[in-house]
C-alpha atoms as a PDB file:
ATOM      1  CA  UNK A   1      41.318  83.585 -44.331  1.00  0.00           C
ATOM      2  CA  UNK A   2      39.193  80.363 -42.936  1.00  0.00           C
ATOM      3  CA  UNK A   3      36.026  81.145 -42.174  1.00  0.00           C
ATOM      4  CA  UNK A   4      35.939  79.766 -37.951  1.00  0.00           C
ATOM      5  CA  UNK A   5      32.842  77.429 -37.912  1.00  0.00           C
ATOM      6  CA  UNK A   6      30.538  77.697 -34.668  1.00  0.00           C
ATOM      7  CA  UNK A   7      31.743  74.761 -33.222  1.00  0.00           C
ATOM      8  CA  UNK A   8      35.089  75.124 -33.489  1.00  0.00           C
ATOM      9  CA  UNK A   9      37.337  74.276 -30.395  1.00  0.00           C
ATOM     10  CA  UNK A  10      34.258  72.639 -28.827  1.00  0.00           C
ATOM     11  CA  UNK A  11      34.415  68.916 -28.042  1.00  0.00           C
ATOM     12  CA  UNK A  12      33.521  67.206 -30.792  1.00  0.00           C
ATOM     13  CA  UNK A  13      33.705  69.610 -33.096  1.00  0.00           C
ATOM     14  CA  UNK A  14      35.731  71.242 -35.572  1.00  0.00           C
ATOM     15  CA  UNK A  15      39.691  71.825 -34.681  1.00  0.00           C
ATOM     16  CA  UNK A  16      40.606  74.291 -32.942  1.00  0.00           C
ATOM     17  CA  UNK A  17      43.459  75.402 -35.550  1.00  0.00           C
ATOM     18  CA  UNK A  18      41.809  77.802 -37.797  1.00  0.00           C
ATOM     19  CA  UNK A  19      43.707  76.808 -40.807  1.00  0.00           C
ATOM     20  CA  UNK A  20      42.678  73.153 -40.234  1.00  0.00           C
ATOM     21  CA  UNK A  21      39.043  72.954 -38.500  1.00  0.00           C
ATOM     22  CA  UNK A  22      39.014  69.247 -39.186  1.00  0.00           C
ATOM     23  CA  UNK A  23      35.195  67.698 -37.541  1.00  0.00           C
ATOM     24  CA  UNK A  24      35.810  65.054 -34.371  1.00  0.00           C
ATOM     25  CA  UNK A  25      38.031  67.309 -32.202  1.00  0.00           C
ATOM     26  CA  UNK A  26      38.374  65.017 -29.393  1.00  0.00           C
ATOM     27  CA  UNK A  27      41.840  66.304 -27.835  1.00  0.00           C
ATOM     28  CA  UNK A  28      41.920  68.655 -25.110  1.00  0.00           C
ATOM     29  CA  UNK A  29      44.291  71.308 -24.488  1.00  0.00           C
ATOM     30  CA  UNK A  30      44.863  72.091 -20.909  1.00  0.00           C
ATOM     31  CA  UNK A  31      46.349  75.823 -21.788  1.00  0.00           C
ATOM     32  CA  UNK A  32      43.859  76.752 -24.084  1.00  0.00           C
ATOM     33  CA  UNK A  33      40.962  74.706 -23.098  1.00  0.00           C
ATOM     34  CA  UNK A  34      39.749  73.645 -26.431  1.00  0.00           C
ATOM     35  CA  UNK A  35      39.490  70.823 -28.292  1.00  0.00           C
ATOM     36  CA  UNK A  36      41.750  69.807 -31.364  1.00  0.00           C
ATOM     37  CA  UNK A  37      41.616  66.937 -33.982  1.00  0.00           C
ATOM     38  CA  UNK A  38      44.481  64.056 -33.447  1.00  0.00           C
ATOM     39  CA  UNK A  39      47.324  65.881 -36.453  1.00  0.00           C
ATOM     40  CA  UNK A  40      47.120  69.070 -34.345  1.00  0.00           C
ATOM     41  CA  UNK A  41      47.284  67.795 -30.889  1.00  0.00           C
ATOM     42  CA  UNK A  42      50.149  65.698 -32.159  1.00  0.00           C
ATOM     43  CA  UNK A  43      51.863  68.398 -33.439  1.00  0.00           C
ATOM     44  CA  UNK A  44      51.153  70.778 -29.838  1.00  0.00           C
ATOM     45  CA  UNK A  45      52.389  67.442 -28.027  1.00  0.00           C
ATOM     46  CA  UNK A  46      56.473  67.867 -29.801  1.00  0.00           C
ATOM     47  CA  UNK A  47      58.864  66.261 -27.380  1.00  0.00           C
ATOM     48  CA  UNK A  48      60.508  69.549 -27.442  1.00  0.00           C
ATOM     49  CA  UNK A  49      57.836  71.069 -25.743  1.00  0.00           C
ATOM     50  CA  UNK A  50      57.150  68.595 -22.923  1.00  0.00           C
ATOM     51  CA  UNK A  51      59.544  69.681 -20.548  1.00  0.00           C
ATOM     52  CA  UNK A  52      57.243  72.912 -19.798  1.00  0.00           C
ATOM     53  CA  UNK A  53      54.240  71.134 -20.139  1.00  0.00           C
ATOM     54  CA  UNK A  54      55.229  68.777 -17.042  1.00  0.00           C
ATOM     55  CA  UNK A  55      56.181  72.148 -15.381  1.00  0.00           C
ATOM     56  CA  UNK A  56      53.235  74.211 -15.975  1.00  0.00           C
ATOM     57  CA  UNK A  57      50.845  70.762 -15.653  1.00  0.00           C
ATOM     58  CA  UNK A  58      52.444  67.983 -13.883  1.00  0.00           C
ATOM     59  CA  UNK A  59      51.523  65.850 -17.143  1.00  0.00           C
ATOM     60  CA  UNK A  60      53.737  64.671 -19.958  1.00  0.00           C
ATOM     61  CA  UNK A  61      51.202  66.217 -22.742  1.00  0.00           C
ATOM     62  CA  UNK A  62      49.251  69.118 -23.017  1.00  0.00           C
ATOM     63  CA  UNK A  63      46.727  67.821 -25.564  1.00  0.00           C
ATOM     64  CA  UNK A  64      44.975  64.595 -24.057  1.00  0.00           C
ATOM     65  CA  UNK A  65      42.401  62.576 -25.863  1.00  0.00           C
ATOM     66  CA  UNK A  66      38.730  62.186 -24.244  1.00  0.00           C
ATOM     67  CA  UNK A  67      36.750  59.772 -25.389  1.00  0.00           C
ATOM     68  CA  UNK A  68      32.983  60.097 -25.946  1.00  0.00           C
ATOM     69  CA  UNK A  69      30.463  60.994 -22.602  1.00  0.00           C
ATOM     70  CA  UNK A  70      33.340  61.900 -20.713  1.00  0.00           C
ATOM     71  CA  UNK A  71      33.734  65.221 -19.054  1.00  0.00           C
ATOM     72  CA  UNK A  72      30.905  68.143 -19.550  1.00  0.00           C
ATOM     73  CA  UNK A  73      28.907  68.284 -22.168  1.00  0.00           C
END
């Protein structure tokens, strides 16, 4: 079992996939409202999966990247 750091989830912190907790999770998820690094939010963002996403959202992708001193920090 991974040990969850503090930051985890947090923007610009450690991924929000406890078996990966890579540092420099700049990726929003919309559902979950955390923050994941670039493999993870790739693999959240499968085509397959899109089609609710756009229902649920009104946007192609659920993970979107946000760049630093955007949003609340």
């Amino acid at each position: 079992m991974s040990k969850n750091h503090p930051d985890k989830g947090k923007k610009g912190g450690r991924c929000n996939v406890t078996a990966c907790q890579k540092p420099g999770a700049m990726w929003f998820n919309k559902s979950t409202e955390a923050y994941y690094c670039e493999d993870c939010a790739r693999e959240i963002n499968w085509p397959g999966g899109r089609a609710d996403t756009m229902r649920l959202y009104g946007v192609p992708l659920l993970c979107e990247l946000e760049q630093e001193g955007s949003g609340d920090e």
